[in-house]
Protein backbone atom coordinates (compact mmCIF):
# COMPACT_ATOMS: atom_id res chain seq x y z
CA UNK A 1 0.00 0.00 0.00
CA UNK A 2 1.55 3.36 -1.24
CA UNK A 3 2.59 5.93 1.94
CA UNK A 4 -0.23 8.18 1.30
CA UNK A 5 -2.42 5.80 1.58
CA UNK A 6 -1.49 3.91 4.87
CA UNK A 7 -1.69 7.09 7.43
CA UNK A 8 -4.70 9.00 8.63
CA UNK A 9 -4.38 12.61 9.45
CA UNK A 10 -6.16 14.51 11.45
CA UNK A 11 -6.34 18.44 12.08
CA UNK A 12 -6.50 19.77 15.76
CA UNK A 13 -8.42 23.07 15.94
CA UNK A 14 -6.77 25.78 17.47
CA UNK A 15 -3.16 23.74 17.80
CA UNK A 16 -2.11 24.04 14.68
CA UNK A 17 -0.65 20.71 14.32
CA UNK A 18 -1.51 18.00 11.83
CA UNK A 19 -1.13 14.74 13.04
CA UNK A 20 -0.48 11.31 10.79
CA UNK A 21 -0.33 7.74 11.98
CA UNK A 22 -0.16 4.61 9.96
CA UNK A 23 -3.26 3.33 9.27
CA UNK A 24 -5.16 0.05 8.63
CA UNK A 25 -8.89 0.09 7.16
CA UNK A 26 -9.69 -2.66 9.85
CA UNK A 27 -7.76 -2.93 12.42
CA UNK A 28 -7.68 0.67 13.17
CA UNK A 29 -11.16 1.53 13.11
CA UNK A 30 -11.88 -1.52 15.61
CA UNK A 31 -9.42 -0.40 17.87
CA UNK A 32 -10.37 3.01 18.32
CA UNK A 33 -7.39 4.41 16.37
CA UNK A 34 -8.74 8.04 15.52
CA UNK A 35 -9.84 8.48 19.20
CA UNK A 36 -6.87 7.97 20.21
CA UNK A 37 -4.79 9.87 17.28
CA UNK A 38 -6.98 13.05 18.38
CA UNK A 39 -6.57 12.75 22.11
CA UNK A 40 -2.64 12.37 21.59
CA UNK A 41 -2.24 15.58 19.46
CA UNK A 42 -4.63 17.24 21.36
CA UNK A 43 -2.64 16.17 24.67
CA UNK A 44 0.84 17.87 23.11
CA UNK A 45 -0.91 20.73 21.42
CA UNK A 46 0.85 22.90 23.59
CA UNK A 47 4.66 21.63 23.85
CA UNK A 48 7.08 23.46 21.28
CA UNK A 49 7.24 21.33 18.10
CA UNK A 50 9.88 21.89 15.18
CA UNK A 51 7.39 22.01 11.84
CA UNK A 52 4.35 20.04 10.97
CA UNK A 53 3.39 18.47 7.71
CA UNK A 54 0.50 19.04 5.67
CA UNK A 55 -0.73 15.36 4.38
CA UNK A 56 -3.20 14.60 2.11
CA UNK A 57 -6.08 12.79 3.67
CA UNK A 58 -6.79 8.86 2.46
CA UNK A 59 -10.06 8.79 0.44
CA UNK A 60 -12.44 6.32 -1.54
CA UNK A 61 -15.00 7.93 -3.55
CA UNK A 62 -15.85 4.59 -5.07
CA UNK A 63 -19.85 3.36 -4.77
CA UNK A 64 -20.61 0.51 -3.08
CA UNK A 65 -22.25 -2.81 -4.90
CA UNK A 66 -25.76 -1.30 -6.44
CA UNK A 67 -27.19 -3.24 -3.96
CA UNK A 68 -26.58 -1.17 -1.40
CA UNK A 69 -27.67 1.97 -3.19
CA UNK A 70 -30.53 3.55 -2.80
CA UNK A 71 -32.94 3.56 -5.96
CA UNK A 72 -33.89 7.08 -6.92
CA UNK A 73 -37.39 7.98 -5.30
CA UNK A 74 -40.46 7.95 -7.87
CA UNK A 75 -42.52 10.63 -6.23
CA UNK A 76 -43.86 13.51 -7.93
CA UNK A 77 -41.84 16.66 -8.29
CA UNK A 78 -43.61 18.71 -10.42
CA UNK A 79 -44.43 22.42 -9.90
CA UNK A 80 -47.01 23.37 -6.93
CA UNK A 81 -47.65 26.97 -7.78
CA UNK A 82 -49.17 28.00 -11.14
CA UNK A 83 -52.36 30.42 -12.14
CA UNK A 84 -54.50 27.21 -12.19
CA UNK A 85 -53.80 25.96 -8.72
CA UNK A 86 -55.43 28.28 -5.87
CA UNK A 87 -54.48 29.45 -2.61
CA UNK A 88 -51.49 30.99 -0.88
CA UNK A 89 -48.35 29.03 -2.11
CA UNK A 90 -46.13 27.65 0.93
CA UNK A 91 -42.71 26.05 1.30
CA UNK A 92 -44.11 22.80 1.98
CA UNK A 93 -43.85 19.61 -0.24
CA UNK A 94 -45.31 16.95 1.15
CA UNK A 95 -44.54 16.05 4.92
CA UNK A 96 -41.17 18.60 4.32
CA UNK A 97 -41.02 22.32 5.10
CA UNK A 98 -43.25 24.74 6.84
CA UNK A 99 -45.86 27.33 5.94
CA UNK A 100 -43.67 31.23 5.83
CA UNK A 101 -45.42 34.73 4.87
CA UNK A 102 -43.98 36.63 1.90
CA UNK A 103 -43.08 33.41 -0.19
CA UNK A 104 -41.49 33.70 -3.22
CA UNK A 105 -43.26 30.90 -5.42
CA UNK A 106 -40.14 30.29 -7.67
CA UNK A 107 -38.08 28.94 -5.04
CA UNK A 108 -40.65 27.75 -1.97
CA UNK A 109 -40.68 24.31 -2.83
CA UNK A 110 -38.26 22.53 -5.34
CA UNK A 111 -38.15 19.53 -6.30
CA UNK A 112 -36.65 16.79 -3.86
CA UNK A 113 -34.46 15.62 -6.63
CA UNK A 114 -32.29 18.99 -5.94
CA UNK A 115 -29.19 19.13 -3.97
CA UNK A 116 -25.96 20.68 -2.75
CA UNK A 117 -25.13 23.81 -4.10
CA UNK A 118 -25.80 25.56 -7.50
CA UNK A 119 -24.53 28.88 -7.89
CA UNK A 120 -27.40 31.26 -9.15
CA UNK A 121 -28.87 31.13 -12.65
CA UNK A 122 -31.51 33.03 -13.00
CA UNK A 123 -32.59 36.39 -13.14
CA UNK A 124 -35.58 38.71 -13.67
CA UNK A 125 -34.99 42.08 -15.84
CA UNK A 126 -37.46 43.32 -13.13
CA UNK A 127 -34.48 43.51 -10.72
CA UNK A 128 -32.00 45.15 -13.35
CA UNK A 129 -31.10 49.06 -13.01
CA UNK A 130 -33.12 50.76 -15.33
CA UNK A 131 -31.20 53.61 -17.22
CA UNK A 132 -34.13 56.21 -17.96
CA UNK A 133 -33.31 58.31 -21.14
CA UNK A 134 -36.08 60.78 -22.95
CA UNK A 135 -36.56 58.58 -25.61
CA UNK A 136 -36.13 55.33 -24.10
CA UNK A 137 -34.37 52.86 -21.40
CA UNK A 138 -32.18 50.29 -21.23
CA UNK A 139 -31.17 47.07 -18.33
CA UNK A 140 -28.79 44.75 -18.15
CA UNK A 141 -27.65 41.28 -16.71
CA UNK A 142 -24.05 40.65 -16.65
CA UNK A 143 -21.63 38.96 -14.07
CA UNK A 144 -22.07 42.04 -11.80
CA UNK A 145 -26.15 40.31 -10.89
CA UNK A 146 -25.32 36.66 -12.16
CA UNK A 147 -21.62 35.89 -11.19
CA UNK A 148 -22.10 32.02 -13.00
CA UNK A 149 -22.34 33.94 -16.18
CA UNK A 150 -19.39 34.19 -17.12
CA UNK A 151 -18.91 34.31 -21.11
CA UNK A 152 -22.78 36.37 -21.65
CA UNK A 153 -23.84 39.36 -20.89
CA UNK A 154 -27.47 40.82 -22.31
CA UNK A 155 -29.63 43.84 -22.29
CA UNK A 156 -33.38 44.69 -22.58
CA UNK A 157 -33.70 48.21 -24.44
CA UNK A 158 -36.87 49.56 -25.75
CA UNK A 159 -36.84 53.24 -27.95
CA UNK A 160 -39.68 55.49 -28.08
CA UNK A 161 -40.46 55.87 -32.02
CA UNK A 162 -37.76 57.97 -33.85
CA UNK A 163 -35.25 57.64 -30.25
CA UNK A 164 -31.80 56.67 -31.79
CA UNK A 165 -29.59 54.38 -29.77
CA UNK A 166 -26.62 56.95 -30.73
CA UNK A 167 -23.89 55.46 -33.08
CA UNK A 168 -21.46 53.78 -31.38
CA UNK A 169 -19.58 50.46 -30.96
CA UNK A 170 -18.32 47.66 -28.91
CA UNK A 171 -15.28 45.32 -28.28
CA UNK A 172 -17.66 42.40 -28.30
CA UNK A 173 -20.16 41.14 -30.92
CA UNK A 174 -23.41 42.37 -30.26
CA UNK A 175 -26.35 39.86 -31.31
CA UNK A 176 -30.17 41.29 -31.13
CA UNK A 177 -33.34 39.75 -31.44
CA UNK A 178 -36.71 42.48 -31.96
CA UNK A 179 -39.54 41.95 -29.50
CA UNK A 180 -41.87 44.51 -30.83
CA UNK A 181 -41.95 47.56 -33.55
CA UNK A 182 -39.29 47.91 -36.29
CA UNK A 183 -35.70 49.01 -35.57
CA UNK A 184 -33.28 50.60 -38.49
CA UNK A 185 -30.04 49.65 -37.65
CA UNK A 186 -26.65 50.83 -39.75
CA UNK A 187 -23.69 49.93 -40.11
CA UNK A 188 -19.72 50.41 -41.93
CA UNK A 189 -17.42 47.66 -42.16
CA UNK A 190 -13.07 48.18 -42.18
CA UNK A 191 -13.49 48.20 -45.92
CA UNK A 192 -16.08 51.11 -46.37
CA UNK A 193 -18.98 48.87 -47.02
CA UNK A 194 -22.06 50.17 -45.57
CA UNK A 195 -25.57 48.35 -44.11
CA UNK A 196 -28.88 49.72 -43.49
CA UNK A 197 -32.07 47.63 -42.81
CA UNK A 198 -35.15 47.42 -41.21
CA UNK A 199 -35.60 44.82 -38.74
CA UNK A 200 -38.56 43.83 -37.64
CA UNK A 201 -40.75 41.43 -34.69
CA UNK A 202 -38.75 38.42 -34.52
CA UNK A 203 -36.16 39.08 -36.42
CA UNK A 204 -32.39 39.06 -35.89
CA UNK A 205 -29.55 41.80 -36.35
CA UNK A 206 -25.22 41.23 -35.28
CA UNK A 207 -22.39 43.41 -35.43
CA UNK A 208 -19.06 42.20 -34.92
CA UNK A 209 -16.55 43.04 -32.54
CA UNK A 210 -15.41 46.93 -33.40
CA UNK A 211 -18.38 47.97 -36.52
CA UNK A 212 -19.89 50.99 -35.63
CA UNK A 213 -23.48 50.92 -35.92
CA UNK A 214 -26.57 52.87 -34.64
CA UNK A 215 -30.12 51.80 -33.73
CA UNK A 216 -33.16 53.87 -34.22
CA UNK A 217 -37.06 52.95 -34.01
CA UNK A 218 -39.13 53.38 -36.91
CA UNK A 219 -43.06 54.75 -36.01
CA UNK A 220 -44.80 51.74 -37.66
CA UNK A 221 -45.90 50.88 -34.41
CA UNK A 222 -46.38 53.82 -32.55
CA UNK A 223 -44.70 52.57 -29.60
CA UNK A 224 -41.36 52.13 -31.08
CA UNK A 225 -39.57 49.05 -30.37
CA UNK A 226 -37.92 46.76 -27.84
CA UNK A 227 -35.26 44.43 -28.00
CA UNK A 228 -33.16 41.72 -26.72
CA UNK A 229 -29.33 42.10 -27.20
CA UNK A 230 -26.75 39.14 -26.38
CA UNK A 231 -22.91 40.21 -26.05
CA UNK A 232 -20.28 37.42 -26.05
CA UNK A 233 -18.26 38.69 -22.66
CA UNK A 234 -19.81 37.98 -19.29
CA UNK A 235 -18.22 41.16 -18.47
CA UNK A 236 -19.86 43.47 -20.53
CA UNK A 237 -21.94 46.57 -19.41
CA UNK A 238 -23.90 48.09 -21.65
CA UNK A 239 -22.61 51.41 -19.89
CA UNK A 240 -18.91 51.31 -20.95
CA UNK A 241 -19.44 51.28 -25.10
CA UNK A 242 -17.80 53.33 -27.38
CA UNK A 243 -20.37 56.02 -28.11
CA UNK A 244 -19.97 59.03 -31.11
CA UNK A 245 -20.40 62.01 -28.62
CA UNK A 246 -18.81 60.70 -26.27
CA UNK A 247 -15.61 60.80 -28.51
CA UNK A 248 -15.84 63.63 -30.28
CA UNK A 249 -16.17 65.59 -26.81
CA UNK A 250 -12.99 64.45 -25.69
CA UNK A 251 -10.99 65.50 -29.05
CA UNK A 252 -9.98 68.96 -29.56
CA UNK A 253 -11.91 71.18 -31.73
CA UNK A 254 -8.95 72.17 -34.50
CA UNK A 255 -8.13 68.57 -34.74
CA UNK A 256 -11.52 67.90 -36.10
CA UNK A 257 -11.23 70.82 -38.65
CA UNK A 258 -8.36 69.04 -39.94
CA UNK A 259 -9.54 65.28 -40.04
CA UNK A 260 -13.37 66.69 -41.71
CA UNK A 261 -11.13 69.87 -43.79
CA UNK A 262 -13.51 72.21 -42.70
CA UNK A 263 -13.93 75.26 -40.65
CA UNK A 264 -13.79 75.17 -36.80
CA UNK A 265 -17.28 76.67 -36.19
CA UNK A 266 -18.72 73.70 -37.71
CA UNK A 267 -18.18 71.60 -34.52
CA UNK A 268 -20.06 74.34 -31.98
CA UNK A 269 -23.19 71.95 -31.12
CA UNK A 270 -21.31 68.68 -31.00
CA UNK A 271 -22.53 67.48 -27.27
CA UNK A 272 -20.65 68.28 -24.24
CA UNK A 273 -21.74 64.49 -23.27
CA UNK A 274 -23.00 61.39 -24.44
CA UNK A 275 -26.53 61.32 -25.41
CA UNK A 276 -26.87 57.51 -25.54
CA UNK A 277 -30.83 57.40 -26.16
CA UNK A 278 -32.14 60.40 -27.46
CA UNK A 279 -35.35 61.84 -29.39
CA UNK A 280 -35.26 62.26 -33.12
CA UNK A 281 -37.44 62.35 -36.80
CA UNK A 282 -38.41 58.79 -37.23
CA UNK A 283 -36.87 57.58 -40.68
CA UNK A 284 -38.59 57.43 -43.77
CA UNK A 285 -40.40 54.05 -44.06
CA UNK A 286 -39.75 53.90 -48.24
CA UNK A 287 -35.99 54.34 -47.45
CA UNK A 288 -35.57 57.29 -49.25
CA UNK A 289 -32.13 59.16 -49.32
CA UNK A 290 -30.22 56.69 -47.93
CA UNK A 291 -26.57 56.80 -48.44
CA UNK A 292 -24.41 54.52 -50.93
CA UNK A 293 -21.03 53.49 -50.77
CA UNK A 294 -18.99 53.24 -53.35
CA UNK A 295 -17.85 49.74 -51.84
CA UNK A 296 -20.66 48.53 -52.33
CA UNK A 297 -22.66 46.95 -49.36
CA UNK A 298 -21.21 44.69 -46.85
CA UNK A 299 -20.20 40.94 -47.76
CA UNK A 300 -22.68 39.12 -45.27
CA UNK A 301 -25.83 40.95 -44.15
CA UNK A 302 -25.61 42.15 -40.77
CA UNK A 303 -29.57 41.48 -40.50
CA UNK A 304 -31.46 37.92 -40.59
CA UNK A 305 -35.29 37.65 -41.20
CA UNK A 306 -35.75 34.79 -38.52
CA UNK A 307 -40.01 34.98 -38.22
CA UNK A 308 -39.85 34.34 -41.89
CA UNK A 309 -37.78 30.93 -41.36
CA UNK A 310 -40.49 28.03 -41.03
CA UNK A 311 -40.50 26.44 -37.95
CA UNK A 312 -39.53 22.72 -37.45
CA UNK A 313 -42.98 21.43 -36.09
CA UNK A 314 -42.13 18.91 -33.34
CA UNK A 315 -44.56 16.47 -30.77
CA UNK A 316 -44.56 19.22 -28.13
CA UNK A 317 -43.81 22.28 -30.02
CA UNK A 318 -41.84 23.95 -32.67
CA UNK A 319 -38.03 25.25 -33.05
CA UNK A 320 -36.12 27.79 -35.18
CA UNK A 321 -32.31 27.02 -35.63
CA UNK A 322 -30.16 30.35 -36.81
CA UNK A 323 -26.00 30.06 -36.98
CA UNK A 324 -23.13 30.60 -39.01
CA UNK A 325 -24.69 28.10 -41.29
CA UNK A 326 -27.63 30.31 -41.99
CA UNK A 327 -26.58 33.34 -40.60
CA UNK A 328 -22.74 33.53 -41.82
CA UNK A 329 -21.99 36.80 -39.80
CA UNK A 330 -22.57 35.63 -36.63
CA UNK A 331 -19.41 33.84 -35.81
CA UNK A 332 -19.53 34.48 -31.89
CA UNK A 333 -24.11 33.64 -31.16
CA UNK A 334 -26.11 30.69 -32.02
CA UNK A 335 -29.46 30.21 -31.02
CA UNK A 336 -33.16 29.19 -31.42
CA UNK A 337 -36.42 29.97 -30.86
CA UNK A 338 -38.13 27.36 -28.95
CA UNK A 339 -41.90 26.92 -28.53
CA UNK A 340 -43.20 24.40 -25.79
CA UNK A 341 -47.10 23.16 -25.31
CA UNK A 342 -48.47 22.58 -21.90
CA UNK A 343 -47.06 19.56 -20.62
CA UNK A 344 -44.12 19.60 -22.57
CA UNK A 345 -40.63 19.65 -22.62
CA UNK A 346 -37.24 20.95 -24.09
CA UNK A 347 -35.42 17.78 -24.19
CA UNK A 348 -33.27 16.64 -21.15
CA UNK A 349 -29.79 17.46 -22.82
CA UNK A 350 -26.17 18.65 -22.35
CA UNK A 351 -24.25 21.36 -24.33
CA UNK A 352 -21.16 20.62 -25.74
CA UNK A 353 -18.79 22.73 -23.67
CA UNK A 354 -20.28 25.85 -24.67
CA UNK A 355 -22.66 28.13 -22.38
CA UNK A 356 -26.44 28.38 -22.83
CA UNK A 357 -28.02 31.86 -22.21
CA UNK A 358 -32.03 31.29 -22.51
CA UNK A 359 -34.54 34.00 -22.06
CA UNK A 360 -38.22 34.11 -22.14
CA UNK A 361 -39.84 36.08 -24.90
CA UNK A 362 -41.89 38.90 -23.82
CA UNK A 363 -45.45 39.38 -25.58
CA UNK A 364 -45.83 41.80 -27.65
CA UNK A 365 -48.62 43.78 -26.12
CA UNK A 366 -47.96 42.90 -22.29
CA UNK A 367 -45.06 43.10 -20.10
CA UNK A 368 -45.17 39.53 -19.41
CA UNK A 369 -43.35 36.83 -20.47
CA UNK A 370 -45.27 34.36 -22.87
CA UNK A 371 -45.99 31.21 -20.88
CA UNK A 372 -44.07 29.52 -17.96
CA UNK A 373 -41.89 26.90 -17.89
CA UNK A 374 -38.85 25.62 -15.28
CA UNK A 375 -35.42 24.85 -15.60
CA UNK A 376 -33.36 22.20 -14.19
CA UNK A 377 -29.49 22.47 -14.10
CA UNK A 378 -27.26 19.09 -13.04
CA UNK A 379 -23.64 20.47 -12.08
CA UNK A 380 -22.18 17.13 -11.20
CA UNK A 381 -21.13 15.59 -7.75
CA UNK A 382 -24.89 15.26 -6.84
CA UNK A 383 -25.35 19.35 -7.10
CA UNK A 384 -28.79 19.91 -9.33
CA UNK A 385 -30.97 23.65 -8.87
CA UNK A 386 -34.95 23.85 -10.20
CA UNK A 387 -36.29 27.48 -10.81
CA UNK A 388 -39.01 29.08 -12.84
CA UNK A 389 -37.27 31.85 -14.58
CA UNK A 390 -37.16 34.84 -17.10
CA UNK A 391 -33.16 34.61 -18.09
CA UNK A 392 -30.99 31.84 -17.33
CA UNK A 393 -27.90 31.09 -17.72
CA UNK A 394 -26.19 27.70 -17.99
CA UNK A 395 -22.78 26.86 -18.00
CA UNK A 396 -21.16 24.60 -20.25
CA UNK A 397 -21.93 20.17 -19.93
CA UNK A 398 -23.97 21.12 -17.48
CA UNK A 399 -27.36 18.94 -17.75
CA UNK A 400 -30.88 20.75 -18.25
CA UNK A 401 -33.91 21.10 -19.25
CA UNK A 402 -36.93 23.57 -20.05
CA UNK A 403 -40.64 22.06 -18.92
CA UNK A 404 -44.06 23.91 -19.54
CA UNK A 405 -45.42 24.72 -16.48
CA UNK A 406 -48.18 26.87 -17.38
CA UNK A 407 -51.17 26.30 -19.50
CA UNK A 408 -50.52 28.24 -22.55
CA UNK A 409 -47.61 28.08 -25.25
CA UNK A 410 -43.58 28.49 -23.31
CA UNK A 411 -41.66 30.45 -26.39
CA UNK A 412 -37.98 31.14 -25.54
CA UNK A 413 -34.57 31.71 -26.85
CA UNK A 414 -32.19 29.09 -26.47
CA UNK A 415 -28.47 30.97 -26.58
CA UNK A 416 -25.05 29.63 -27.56
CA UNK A 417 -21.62 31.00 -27.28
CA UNK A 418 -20.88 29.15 -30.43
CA UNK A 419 -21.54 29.80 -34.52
CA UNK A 420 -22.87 26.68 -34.30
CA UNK A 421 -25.91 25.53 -32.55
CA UNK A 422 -25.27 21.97 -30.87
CA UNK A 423 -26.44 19.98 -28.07
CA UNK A 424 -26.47 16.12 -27.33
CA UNK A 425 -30.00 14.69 -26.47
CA UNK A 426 -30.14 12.36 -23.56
CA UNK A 427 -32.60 10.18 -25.33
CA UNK A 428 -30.54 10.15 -28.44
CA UNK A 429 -27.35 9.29 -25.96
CA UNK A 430 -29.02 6.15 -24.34
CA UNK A 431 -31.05 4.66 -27.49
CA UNK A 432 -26.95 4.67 -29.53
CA UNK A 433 -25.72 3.52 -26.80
CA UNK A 434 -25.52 -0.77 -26.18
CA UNK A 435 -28.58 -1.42 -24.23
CA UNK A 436 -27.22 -4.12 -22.41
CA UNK A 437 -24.51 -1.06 -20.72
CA UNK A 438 -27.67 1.15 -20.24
CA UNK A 439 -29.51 -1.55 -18.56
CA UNK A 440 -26.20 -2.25 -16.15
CA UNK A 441 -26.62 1.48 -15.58
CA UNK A 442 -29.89 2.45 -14.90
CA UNK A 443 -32.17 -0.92 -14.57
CA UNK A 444 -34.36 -0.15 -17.54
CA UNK A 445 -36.20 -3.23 -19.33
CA UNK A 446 -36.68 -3.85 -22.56
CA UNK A 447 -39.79 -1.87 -23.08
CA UNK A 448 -37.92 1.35 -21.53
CA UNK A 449 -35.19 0.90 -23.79
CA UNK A 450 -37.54 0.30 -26.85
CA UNK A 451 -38.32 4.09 -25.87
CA UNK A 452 -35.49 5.55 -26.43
CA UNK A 453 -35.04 7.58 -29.79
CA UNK A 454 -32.39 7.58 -32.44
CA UNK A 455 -33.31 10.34 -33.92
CA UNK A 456 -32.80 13.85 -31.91
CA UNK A 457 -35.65 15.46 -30.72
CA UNK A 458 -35.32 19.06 -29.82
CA UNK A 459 -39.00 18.60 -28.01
CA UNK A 460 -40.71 16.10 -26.38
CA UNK A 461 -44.64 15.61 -25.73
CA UNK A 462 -46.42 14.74 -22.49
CA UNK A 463 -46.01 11.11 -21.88
């Protein structure tokens, strides 16, 4: 038996002495050795020692025989609180918990099945500073509210009609998805290529890292527009961009009559500050007077016209799929749009080492997101979090899924760090895997296992 692995140590508080013995599984334990180790070090805790050794503990993380396992428990786990179920919601499930005033439904009463710890992945807009602008607002979520999310960061902005998002740019990609009204967004690329477009509900824009662009509402919908954005840095905040005014502010005035060859005067009403969101003309729906380059327009659109893409209909719902194979540009964001029916779910899966950033769309004419549903994350070592949610972030292999809870239509964006959109379906895992090794595994019989699909399914009907 190697060293290591024939002592014991043990620590004794406030001694600071580590004490290691040699040590026999058997022998040892029937004769009392740890007692004994303790009450010795604890005994000359206080006469003057030389050094002490750190050693590293003997361990055996192997199961025992599956006999002597617990089977996993069969009870129900599903969601207590939704608008069809009456009453006051508690933190009870079953004989556990205790009734509590001020509950907070999404986290009362989870399933049993979760355990250990899970660091947060959810979280509301509700709770994001809102920056108020006339003309519009704009939230974030980055690592600063939601520490797990590490390689995402996103922002809900909504413009009044005509209220530019002033030009500006970014060291990350910026990817955007259009929750209501119609948003003209331009662009240059590093080879004098221009891009101007109207985007509209359910559509899809991206910029890459460093092209200056600008946002701006149209009026046909009188209430502007609202977005999602997705930026591929954890770390971003949507209040450190590069902004126009900002710039020009901050270089002196003759150096700009040089670099424009004109005369100084002409740079007199340039903002003293950044105007960020701010009031202005809505533009012209026909697309009249809109500049040309002589470059010619960009190589790959910066725009994609996702709500005209059919939907793959599936037993359970429906799913968009939008990437660098589709969408060329977008080298940095995958993603799909994911509906769910009642009862349904987004297939048990894993992602393949990339992060998953998934937020609820809103509807269009309420603040509200369209339908509930519940996530489960598996983080490994018996560590596994439930939670209803509006964004959510998972982080890469981690195991999830996305269930309808509610009793209308779950539609939500399913968000890679990736160009390509990829997952691996635990269904698809088991039924190409030998079934005799998934029976050794998990029990199933041969009707379970006849179950199993070969084909992936994105989403999966109530049983």
């Amino acid at each position: 038996m190697p060293l290591m692995d024939a002592c014991i140590t043990a620590y004794i508080p406030h001694s600071g002495l580590w004490r290691r013995r040699p040590f026999h599984p058997v022998s040892n334990f029937a004769a009392g050795a740890i007692p004994r180790l303790l009450h010795s070090a604890a005994a000359s805790s206080s006469a003057p020692h030389a050094s002490s050794t750190l050693v590293a503990s003997a361990t055996n993380s192997a199961a025992e025989p599956s006999s002597t396992v617990p089977f996993i428990k069969l009870d129900p786990n599903g969601p207590l609180f939704n608008d069809s179920v009456g009453g006051t919601p508690q933190a009870t499930r079953g004989s556990l918990g205790a009734t509590i005033l001020g509950p907070n439904p999404d986290l009362l009463a989870p399933p049993t099945t979760d355990h250990g710890d899970v660091s947060n992945a959810k979280w509301p807009f509700s709770l994001s500073h809102n920056r108020l602008q006339s003309g519009g607002w704009a939230r974030q979520e980055n690592i600063e509210v939601m520490p797990i999310a590490t390689q995402m960061a996103s922002v809900n902005m909504r413009l009044q009609a005509g209220a530019i998002r002033e030009l500006h740019w970014h060291k990350t990609a910026e990817w955007a998805y259009v929750l209501k009204g119609s948003t003209q967004v331009t662009a240059v690329d590093q080879n004098g290529k221009n891009f101007i477009a109207t985007v509209n509900p359910g559509d899809l824009w991206y910029f890459p890292p460093g092209i200056p662009h600008s946002l701006q509402a149209t009026d046909v919908d009188p209430d502007g527009s609202e977005f999602i954005l997705v930026f591929d840095n954890g770390a971003f905040s949507e209040d450190s961009t590069f902004l126009l005014t900002d710039w020009l502010a901050h270089v002196p005035a003759e150096v700009l009559a040089k670099n424009f060859q004109t005369n100084i005067s002409a740079f007199a009403h340039i903002p003293a500050q950044e105007l960020y969101i701010f009031p202005s003309t809505p533009p012209p729906v026909d697309g009249s007077d809109l500049p040309t380059s002589p470059q010619g327009v960009v190589d790959m659109p910066f725009a994609f016209p996702l709500s005209q893409m059919q939907a793959t209909t599936l037993n359970g719902g429906s799913v968009k799929i939008v990437d660098s194979r589709t969408f060329p540009v977008s080298q940095t964001i995958a993603a799909a749009e994911v509906t769910v029916e009642p009862g349904a779910i987004r297939s048990v899966e894993l992602s393949i080492n990339k992060e998953v950033f998934s937020v609820l769309i809103c509807r269009q004419l309420e603040n509200f997101t369209e339908g509930e549903g519940r996530i489960t994350i598996f983080a490994s070592q018996s560590n596994a979090r439930t939670f209803n949610y509006q964004v959510s972030y998972i982080p890469a292999s981690m195991g999830h899924f996305v269930e309808n809870t509610g009793n209308s239509t779950l539609r939500f964006l399913e968000i890679f760090n990736s160009n390509m959109f990829e997952d691996i379906s635990l269904s698809n895992w088991l039924a190409l895997t030998p079934p005799e090794l998934v029976k050794a595994h998990l029990g199933f019989d041969d009707e379970t296992i006849s179950h199993l699909s070969k084909t992936k399914q994105e989403v999966i009907g109530p049983a």
